[in-house]
Protein backbone atom coordinates (compact mmCIF):
# COMPACT_ATOMS: atom_id res chain seq x y z
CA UNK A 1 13.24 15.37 -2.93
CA UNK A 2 16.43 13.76 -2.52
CA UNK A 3 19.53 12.94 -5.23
CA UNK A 4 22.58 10.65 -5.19
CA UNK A 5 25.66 12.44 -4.85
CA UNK A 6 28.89 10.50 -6.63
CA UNK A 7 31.22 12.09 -3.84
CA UNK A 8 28.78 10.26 -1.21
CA UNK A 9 28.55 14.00 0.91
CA UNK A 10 25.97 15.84 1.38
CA UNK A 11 27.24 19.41 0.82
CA UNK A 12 26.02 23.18 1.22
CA UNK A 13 26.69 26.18 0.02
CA UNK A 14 26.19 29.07 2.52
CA UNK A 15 29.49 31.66 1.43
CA UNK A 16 31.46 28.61 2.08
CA UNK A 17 31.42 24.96 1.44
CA UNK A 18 30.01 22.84 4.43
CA UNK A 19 29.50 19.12 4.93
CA UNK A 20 26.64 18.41 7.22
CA UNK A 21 26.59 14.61 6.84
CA UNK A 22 28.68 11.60 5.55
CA UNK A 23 28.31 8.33 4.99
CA UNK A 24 29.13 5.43 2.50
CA UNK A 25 25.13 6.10 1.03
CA UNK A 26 24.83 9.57 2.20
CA UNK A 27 22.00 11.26 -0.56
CA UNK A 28 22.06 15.35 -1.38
CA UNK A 29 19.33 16.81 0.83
CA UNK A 30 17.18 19.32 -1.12
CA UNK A 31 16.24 21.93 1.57
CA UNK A 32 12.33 23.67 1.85
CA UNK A 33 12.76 26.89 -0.25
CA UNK A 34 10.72 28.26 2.29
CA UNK A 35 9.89 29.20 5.39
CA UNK A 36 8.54 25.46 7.18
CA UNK A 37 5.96 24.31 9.75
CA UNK A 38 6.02 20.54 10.11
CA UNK A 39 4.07 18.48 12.85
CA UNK A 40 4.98 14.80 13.59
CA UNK A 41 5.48 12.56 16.13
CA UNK A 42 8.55 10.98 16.66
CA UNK A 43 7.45 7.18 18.45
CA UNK A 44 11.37 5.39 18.23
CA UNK A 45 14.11 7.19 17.95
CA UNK A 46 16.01 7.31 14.34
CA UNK A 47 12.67 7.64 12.98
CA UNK A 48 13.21 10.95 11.60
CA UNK A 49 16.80 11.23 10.78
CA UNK A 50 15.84 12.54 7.76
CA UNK A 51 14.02 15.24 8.67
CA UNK A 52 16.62 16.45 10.87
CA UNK A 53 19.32 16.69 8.25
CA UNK A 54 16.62 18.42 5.63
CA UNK A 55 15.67 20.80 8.49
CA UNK A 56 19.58 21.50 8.37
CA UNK A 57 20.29 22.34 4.65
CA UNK A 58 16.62 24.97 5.12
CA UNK A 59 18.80 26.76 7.82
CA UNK A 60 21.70 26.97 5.79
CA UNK A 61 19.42 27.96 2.83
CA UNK A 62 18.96 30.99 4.58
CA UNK A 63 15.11 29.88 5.59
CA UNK A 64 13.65 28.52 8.99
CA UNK A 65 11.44 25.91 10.40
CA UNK A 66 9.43 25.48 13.47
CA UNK A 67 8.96 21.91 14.77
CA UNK A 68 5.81 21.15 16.48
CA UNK A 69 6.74 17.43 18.15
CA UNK A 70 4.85 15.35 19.89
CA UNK A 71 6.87 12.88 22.11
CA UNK A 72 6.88 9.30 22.06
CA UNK A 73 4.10 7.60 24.52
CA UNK A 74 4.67 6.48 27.82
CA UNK A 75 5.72 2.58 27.40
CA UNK A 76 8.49 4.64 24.47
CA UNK A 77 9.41 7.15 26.40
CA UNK A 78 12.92 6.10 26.55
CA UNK A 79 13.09 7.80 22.78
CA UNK A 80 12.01 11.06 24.12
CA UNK A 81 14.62 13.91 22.46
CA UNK A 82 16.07 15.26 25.24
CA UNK A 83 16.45 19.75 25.49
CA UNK A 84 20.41 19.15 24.39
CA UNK A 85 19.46 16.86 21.43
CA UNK A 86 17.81 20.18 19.81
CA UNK A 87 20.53 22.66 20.99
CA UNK A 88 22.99 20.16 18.86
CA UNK A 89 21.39 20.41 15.96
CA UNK A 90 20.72 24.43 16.42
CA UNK A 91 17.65 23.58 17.72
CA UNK A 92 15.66 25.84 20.62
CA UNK A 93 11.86 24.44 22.50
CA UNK A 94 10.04 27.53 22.30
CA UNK A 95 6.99 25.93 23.77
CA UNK A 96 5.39 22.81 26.05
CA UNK A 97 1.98 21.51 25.70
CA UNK A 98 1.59 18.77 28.48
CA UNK A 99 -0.51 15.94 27.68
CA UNK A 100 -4.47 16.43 27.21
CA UNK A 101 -4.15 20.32 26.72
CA UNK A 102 -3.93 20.70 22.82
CA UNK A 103 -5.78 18.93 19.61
CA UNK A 104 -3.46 16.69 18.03
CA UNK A 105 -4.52 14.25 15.25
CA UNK A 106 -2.34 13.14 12.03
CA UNK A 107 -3.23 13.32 7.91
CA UNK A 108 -6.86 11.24 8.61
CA UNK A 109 -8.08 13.53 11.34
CA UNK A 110 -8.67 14.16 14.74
CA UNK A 111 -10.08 11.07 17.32
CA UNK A 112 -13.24 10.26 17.54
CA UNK A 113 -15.12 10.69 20.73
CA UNK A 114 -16.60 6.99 21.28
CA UNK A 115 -18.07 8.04 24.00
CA UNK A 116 -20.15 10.31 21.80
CA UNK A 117 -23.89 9.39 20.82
CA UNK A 118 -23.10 10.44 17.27
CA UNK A 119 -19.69 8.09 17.17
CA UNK A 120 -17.72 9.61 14.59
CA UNK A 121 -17.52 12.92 16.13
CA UNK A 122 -14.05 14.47 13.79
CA UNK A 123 -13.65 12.19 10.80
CA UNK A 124 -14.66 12.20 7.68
CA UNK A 125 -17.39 10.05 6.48
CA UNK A 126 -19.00 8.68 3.51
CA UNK A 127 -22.72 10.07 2.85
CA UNK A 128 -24.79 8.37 0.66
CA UNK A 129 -22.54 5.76 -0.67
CA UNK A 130 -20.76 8.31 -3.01
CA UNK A 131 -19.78 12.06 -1.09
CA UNK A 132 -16.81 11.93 1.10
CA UNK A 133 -17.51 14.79 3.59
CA UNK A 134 -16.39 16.38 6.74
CA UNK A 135 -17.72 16.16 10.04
CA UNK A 136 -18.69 19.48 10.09
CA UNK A 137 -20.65 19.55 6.96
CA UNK A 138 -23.23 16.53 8.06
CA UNK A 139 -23.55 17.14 11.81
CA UNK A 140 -22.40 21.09 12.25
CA UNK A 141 -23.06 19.95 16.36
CA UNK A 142 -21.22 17.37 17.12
CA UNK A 143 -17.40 19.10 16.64
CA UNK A 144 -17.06 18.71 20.62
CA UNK A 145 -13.63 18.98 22.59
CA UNK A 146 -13.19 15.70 24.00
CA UNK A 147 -10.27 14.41 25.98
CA UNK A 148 -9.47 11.47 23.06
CA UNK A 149 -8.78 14.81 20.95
CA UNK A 150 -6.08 16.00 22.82
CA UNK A 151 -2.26 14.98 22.85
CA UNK A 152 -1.72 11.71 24.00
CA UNK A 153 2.05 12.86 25.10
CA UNK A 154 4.10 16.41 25.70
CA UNK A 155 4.37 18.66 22.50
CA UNK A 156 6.99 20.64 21.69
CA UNK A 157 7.69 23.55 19.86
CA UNK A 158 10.89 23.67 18.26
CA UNK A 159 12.77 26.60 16.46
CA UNK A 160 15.00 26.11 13.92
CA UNK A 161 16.62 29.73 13.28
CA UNK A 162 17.84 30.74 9.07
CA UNK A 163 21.30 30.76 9.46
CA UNK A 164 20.87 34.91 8.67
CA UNK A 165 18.54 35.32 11.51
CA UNK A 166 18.62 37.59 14.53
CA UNK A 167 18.15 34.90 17.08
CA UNK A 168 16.92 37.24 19.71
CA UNK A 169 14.24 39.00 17.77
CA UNK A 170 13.00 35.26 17.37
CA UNK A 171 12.42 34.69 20.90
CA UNK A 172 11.86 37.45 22.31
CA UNK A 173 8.33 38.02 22.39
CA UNK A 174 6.74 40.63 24.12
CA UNK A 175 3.73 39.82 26.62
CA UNK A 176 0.97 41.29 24.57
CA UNK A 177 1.51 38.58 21.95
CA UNK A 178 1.93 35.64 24.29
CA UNK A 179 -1.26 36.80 25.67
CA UNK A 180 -3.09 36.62 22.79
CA UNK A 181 -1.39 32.74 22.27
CA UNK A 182 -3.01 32.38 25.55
CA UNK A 183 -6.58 33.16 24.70
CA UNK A 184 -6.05 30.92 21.39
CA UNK A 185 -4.87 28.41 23.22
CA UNK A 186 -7.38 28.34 25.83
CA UNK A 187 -10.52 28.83 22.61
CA UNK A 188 -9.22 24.91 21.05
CA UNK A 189 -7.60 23.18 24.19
CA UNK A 190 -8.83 21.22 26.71
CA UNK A 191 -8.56 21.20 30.42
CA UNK A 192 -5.65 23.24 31.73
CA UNK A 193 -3.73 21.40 34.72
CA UNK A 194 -1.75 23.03 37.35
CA UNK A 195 1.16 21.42 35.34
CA UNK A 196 0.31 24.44 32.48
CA UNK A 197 0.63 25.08 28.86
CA UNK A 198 4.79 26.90 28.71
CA UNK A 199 6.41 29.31 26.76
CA UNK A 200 10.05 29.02 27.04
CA UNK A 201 12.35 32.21 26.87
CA UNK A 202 15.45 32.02 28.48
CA UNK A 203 15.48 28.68 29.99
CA UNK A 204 12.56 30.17 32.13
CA UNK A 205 8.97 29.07 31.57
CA UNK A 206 6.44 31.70 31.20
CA UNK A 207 2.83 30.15 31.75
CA UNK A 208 0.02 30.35 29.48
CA UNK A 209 -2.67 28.90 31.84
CA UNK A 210 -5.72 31.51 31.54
CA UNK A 211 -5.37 31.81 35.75
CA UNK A 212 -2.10 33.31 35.16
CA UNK A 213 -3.50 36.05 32.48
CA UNK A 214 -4.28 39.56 33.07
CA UNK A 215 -7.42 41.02 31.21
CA UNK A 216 -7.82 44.40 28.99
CA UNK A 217 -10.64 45.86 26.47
CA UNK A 218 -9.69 43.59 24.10
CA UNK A 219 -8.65 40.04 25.54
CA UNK A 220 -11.14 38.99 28.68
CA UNK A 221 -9.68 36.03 30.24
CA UNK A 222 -12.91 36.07 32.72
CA UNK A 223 -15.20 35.59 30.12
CA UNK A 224 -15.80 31.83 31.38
CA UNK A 225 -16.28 32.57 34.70
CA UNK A 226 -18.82 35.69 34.27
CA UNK A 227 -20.95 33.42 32.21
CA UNK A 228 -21.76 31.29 34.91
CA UNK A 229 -21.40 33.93 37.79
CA UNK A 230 -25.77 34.80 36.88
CA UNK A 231 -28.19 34.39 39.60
CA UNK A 232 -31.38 34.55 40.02
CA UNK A 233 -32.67 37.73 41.35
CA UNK A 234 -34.33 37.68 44.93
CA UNK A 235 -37.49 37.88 43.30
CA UNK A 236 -37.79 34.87 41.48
């Protein structure tokens, strides 16, 4: 992905040339040729310097990338990327998960619920000595939400705007839309706190708790609720 370059700069051409980094071992950064999603954790900071200089030479490749981020844990927080860290780096959080509210695993899987009967409740297993298969293919029941599923710290979402963009058009979302990221959200996540699920526009949060939703003919936040409303008639 990367390349030595003899002049020891990383340079790129957008109508002009443009060094982004420099350094007595600086490498040529190949950017995504593509629009990117990337989700990682970042548990020390430093850890992804690399990423942060590739996620530069997309932008000025004309393409962008949206950073999903889970923050360091508590005893690291210390490392957390602070809101000016992105804005340096032409960065903007579009969204905050708090912790326990969204699914977050890494390349093996999700976490196991041990408190589960059936043990391995999201990872893949070994049937029969030879078949490497998914949880969902031996016990189709046992794909439970579970609390060890969810973020163990904040998420972020990050925008990285193409250096061609119309930066408003990218965040300005109108309230149909963040509705339906509501009702997603609130179909995989977990428990919703009083401290809710964000989106940010404007340095304003706008809440995606289900409480805070209005229903139509198409998205019925009361579904929940009017599942459990039934009683018993007087008669029985």
């Amino acid at each position: 992905m990367t390349v030595e370059d003899p002049k020891h700069q990383i340079m790129i051409e957008n109508g002009k040339t443009k060094t982004i980094y420099q350094g007595p071992k600086s490498k040529q950064i190949i950017p995504w040729h593509h629009h990117t999603l990337i989700v990682l954790r970042e548990d020390i900071s430093g850890s992804l310097d690399d990423v942060w200089r590739k996620i530069n030479a997309t932008q000025n490749a004309d393409r962008r990338v949206l950073l999903v981020l889970q923050d360091p844990k508590l005893e690291n927080k210390k490392h957390t990327r602070t809101q000016g860290f992105f804005q340096d780096i032409n960065g903007t959080v579009v969204a905050w998960f708090p912790t326990g509210t969204i699914p977050f695993g890494h390349a093996c899987g999700w976490t196991d619920s041990h408190k589960s009967w059936k043990g391995n409740s999201h990872s893949w297993i070994l049937k029969d000595g030879n078949q490497i298969r998914p949880p969902t293919d031996v016990d189709q029941d046992c794909m439970q939400r579970h609390a060890d599923l969810m973020n163990t710290s904040p998420v972020r979402f990050i925008l990285f705007p193409a250096n061609n963009d119309n930066t408003q058009s990218n965040f300005d979302i109108d309230k149909r839309r963040l509705r339906k990221l509501a009702y997603l959200i609130g179909g995989i996540g977990y428990i919703q706190h009083q401290n809710s699920i964000a989106w940010m526009f404007n340095n304003q949060k706008v809440s995606l708790a289900w409480s805070h939703q209005g229903s139509d003919n198409q998205l019925d936040f009361t579904t929940p609720w009017r599942m459990c409303m039934w009683q018993p008639s007087r008669d029985r």
